[in-house]
C-alpha atoms as a PDB file:
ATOM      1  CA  UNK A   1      53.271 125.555 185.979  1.00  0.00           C
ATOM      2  CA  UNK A   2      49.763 124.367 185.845  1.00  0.00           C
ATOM      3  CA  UNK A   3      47.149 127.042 187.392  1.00  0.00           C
ATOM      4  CA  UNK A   4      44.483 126.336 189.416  1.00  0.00           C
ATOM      5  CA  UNK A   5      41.271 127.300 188.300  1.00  0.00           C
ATOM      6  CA  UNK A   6      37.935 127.305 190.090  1.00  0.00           C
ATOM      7  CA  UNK A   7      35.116 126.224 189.053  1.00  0.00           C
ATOM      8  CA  UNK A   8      32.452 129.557 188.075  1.00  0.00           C
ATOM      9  CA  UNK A   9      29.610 126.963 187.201  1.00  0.00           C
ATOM     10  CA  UNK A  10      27.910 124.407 188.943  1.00  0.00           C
ATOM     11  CA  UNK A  11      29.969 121.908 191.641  1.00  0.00           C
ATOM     12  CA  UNK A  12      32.392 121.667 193.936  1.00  0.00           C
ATOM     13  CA  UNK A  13      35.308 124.425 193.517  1.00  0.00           C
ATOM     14  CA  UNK A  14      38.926 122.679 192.036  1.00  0.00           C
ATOM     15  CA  UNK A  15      41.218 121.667 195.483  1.00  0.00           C
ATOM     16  CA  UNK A  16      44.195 123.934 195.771  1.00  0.00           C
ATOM     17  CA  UNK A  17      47.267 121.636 194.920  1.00  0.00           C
ATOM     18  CA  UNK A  18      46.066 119.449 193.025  1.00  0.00           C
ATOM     19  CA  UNK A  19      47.319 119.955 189.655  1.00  0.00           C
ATOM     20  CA  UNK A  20      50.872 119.866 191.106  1.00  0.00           C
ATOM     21  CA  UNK A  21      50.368 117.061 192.810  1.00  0.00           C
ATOM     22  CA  UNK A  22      49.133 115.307 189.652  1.00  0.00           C
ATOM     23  CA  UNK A  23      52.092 116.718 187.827  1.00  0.00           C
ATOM     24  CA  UNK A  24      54.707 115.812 190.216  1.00  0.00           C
ATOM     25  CA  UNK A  25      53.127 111.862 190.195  1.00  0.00           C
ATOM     26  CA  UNK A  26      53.440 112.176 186.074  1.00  0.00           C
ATOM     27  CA  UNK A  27      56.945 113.074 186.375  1.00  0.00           C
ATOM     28  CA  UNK A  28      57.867 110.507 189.070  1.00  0.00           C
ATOM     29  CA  UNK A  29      56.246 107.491 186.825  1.00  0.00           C
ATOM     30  CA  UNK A  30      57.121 108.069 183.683  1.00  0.00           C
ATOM     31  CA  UNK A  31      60.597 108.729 185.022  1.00  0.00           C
ATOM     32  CA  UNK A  32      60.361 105.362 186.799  1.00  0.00           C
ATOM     33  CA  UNK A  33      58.567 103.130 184.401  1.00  0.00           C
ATOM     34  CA  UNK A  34      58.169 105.512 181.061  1.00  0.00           C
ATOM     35  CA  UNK A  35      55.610 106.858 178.567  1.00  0.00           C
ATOM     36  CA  UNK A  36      53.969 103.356 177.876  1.00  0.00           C
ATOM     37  CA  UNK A  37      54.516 101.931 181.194  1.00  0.00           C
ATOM     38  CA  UNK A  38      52.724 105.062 183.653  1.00  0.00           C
ATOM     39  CA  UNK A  39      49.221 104.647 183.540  1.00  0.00           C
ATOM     40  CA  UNK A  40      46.463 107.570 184.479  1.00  0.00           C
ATOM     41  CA  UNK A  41      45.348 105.726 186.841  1.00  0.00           C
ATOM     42  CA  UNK A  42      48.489 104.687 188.434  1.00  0.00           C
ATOM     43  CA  UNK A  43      49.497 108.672 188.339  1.00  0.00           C
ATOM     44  CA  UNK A  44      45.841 109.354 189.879  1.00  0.00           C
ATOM     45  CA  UNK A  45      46.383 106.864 192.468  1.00  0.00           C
ATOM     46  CA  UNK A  46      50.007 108.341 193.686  1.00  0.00           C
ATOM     47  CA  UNK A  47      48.603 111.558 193.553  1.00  0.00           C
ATOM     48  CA  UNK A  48      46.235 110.728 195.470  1.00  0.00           C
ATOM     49  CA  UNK A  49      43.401 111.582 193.303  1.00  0.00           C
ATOM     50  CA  UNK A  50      40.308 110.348 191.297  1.00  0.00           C
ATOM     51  CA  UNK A  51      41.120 109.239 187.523  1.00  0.00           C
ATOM     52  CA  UNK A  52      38.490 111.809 186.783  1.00  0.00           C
ATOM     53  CA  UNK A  53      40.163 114.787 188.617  1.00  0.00           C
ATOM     54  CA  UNK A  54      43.327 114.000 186.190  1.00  0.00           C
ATOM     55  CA  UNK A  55      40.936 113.958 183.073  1.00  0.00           C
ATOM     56  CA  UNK A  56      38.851 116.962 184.100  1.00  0.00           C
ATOM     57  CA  UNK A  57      42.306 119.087 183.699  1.00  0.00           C
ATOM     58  CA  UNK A  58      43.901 117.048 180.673  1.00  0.00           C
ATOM     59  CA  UNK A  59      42.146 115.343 178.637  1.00  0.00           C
ATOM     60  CA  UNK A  60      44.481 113.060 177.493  1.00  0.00           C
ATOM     61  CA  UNK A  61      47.633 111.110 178.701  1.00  0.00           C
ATOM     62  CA  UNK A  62      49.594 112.577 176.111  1.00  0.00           C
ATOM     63  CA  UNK A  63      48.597 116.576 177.684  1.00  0.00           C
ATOM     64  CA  UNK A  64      49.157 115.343 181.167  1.00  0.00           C
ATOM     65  CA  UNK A  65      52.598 114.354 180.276  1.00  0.00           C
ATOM     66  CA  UNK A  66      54.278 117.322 178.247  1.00  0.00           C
ATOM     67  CA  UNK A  67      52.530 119.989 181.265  1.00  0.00           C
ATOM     68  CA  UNK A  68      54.835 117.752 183.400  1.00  0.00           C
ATOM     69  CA  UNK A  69      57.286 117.956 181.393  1.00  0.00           C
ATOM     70  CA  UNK A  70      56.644 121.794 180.569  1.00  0.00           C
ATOM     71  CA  UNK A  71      56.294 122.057 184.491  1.00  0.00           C
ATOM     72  CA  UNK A  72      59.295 120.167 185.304  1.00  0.00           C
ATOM     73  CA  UNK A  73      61.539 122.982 182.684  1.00  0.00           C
ATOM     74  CA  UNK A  74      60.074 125.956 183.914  1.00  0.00           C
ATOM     75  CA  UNK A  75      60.143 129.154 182.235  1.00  0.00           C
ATOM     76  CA  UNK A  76      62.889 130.298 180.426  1.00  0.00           C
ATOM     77  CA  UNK A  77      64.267 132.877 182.360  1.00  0.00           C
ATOM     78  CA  UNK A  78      64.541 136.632 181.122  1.00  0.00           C
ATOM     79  CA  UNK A  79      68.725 135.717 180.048  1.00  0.00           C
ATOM     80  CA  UNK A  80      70.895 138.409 179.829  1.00  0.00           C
ATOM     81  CA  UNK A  81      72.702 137.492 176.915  1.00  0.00           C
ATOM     82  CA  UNK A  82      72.389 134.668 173.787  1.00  0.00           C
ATOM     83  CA  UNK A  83      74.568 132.336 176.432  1.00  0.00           C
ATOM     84  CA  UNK A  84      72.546 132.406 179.424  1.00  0.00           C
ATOM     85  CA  UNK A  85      69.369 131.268 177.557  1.00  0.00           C
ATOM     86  CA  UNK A  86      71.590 128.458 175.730  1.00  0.00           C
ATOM     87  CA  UNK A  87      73.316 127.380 178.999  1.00  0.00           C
ATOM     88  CA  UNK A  88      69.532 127.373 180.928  1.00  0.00           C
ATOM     89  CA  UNK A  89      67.975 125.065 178.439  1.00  0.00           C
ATOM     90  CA  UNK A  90      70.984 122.992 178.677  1.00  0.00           C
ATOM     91  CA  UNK A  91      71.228 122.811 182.679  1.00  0.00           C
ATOM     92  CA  UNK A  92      67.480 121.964 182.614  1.00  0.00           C
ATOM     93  CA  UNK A  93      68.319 119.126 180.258  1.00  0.00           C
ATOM     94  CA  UNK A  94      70.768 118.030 182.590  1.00  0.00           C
ATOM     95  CA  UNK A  95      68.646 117.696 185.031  1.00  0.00           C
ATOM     96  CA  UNK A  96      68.118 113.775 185.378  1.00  0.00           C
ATOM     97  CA  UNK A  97      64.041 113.958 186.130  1.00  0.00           C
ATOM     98  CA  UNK A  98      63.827 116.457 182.910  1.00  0.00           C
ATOM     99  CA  UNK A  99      66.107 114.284 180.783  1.00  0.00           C
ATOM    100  CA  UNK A 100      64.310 110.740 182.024  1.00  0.00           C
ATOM    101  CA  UNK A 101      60.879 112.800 181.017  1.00  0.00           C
ATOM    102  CA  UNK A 102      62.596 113.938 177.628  1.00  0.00           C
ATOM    103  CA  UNK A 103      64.131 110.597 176.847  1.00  0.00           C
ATOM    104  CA  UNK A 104      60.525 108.641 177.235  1.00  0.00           C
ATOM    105  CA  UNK A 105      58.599 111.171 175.332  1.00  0.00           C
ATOM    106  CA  UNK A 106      61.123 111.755 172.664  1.00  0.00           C
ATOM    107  CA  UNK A 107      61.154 108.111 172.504  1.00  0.00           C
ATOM    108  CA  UNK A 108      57.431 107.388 172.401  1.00  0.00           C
ATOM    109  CA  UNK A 109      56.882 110.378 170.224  1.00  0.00           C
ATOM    110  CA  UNK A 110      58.976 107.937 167.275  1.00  0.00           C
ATOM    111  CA  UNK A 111      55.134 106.062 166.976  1.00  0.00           C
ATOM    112  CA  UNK A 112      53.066 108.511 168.397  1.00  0.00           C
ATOM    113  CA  UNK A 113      51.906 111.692 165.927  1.00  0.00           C
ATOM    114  CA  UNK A 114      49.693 113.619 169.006  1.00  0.00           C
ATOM    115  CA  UNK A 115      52.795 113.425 171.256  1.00  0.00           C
ATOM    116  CA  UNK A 116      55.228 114.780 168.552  1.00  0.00           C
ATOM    117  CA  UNK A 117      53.022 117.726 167.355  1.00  0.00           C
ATOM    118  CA  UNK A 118      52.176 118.523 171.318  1.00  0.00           C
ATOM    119  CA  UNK A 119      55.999 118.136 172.503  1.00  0.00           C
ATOM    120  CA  UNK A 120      56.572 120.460 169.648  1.00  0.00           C
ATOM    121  CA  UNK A 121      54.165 122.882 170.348  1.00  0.00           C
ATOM    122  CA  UNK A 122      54.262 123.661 173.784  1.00  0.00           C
ATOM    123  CA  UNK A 123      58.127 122.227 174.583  1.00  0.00           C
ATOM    124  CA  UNK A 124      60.380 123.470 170.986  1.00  0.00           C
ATOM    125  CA  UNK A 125      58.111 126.200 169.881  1.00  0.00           C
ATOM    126  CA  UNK A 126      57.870 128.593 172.686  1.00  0.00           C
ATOM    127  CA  UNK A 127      61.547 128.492 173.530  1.00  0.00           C
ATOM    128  CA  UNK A 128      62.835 128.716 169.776  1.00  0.00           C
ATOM    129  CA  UNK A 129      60.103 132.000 169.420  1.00  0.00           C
ATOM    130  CA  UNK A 130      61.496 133.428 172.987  1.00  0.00           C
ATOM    131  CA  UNK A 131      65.298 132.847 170.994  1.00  0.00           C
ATOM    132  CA  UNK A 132      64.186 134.435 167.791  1.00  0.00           C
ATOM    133  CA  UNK A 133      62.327 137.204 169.949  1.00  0.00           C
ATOM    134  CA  UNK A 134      64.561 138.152 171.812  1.00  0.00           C
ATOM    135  CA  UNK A 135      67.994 137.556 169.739  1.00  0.00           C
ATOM    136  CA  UNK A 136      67.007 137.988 166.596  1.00  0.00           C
ATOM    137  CA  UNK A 137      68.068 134.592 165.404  1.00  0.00           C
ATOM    138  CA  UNK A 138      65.954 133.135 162.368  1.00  0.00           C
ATOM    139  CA  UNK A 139      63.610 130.362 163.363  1.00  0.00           C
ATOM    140  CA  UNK A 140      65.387 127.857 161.372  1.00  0.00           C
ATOM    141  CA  UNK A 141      69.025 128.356 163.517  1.00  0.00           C
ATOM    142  CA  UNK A 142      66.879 128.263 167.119  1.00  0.00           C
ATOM    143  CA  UNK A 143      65.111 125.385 165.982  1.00  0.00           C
ATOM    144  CA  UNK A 144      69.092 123.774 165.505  1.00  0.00           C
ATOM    145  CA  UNK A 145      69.760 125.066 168.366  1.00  0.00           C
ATOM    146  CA  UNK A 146      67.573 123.761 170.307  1.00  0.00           C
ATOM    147  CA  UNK A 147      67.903 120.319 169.390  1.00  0.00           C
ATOM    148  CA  UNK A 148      71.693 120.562 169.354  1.00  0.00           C
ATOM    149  CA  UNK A 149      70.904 121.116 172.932  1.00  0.00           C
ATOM    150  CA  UNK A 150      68.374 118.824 173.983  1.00  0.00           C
ATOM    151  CA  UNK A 151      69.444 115.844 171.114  1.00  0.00           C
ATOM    152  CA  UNK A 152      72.877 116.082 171.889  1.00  0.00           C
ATOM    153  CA  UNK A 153      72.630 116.037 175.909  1.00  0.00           C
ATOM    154  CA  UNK A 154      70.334 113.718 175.671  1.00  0.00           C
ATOM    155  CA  UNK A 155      72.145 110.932 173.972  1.00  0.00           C
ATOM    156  CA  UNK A 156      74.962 111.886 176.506  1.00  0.00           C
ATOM    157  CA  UNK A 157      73.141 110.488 179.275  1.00  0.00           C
ATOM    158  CA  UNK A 158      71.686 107.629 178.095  1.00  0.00           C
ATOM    159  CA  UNK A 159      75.063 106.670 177.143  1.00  0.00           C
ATOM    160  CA  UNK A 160      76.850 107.434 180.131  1.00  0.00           C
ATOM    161  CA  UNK A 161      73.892 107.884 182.544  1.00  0.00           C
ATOM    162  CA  UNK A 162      74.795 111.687 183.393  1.00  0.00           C
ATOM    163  CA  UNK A 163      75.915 114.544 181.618  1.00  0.00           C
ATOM    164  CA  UNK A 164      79.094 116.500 183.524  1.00  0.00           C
ATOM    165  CA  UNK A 165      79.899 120.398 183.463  1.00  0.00           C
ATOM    166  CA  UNK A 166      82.433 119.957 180.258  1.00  0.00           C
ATOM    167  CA  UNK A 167      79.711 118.865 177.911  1.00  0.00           C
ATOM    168  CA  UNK A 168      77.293 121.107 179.107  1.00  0.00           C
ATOM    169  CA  UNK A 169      79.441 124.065 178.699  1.00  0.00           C
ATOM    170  CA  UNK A 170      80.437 122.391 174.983  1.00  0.00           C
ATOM    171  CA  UNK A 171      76.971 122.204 173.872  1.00  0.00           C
ATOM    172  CA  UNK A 172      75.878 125.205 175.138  1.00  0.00           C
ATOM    173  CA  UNK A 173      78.876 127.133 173.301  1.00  0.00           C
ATOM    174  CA  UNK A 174      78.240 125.191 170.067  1.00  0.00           C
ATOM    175  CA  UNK A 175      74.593 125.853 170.165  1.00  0.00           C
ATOM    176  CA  UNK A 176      74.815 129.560 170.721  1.00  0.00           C
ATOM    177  CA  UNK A 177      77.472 129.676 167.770  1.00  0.00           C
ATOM    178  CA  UNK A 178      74.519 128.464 165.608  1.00  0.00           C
ATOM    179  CA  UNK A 179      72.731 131.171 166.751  1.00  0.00           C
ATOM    180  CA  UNK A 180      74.664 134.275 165.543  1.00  0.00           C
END
């Protein structure tokens, strides 16, 4: 999650709450209407905030929407084994806010370079460094891993508009065969 931080210079100190609000807006439009179709201003205006309040803390659409993504996933949990972190990124997949917030910026990221490099970076990245951390895998199978994962699950429920226990339990056991 987005912290708060307070101002040390000049002005008024940041509003407690803010930045979640603002990130809970971003995930409810673009879930609703997608990348293209959510505005700043229209996430400013549901959260109930100035357009500038939004930009002060990211300074660009494309930010605002992978921290609400990022915030939406949450940390990957300290897994006890090679399964459990596997299974986690898939049940967070699952979930149908997370995969309506993948789908859109997966999607957009097709025509847009700054989206792909910044879903990479702070979405892929830290989870396939946390696999090869952790596990020992080589970045090259937790990078196939992960988009077994999120790729395959993914296309699941666009295609059938959910994704049930079976295929989660599927992926997830494929996936973590990549991995060893």
């Amino acid at each position: 999650m987005e912290r708060e931080v307070g101002r040390t210079g000049p002005g008024r100190p940041r509003r407690s709450g803010v930045s979640h609000q603002v990130l809970i807006a971003t995930r409810e439009l673009i879930s609703e209407r997608g990348y293209a179709g959510a505005s700043v201003d229209q996430i400013a205006t549901t959260a109930g905030v100035a357009k500038t309040t939004v930009y002060r803390r990211w300074p660009t659409k494309t930010e605002l929407a992978v921290a609400a993504l990022v915030d939406a996933l949450g940390d990957l949990p300290e897994p006890r084994s090679l399964d459990d972190a596997v299974r986690w990124l898939a049940d967070r997949v699952r979930d149908r806010q997370v995969h309506r917030l993948l789908t859109g910026l997966s999607a957009e990221s097709v025509h847009d370079d700054g989206l792909r490099t910044e879903l990479r970076r702070r979405l892929r990245d830290p989870y396939v460094a946390a696999l090869g951390a952790q596990w020992q895998s080589s970045p090259e199978a937790a990078t196939l891993a992960f988009d077994l994962v999120v790729g395959t699950l993914l296309q699941r429920a666009t295609m059938t508009g959910s994704v049930d226990d079976e295929s989660v339990a599927d992926v997830a056991a494929l996936a973590a065969r990549v991995l060893r």
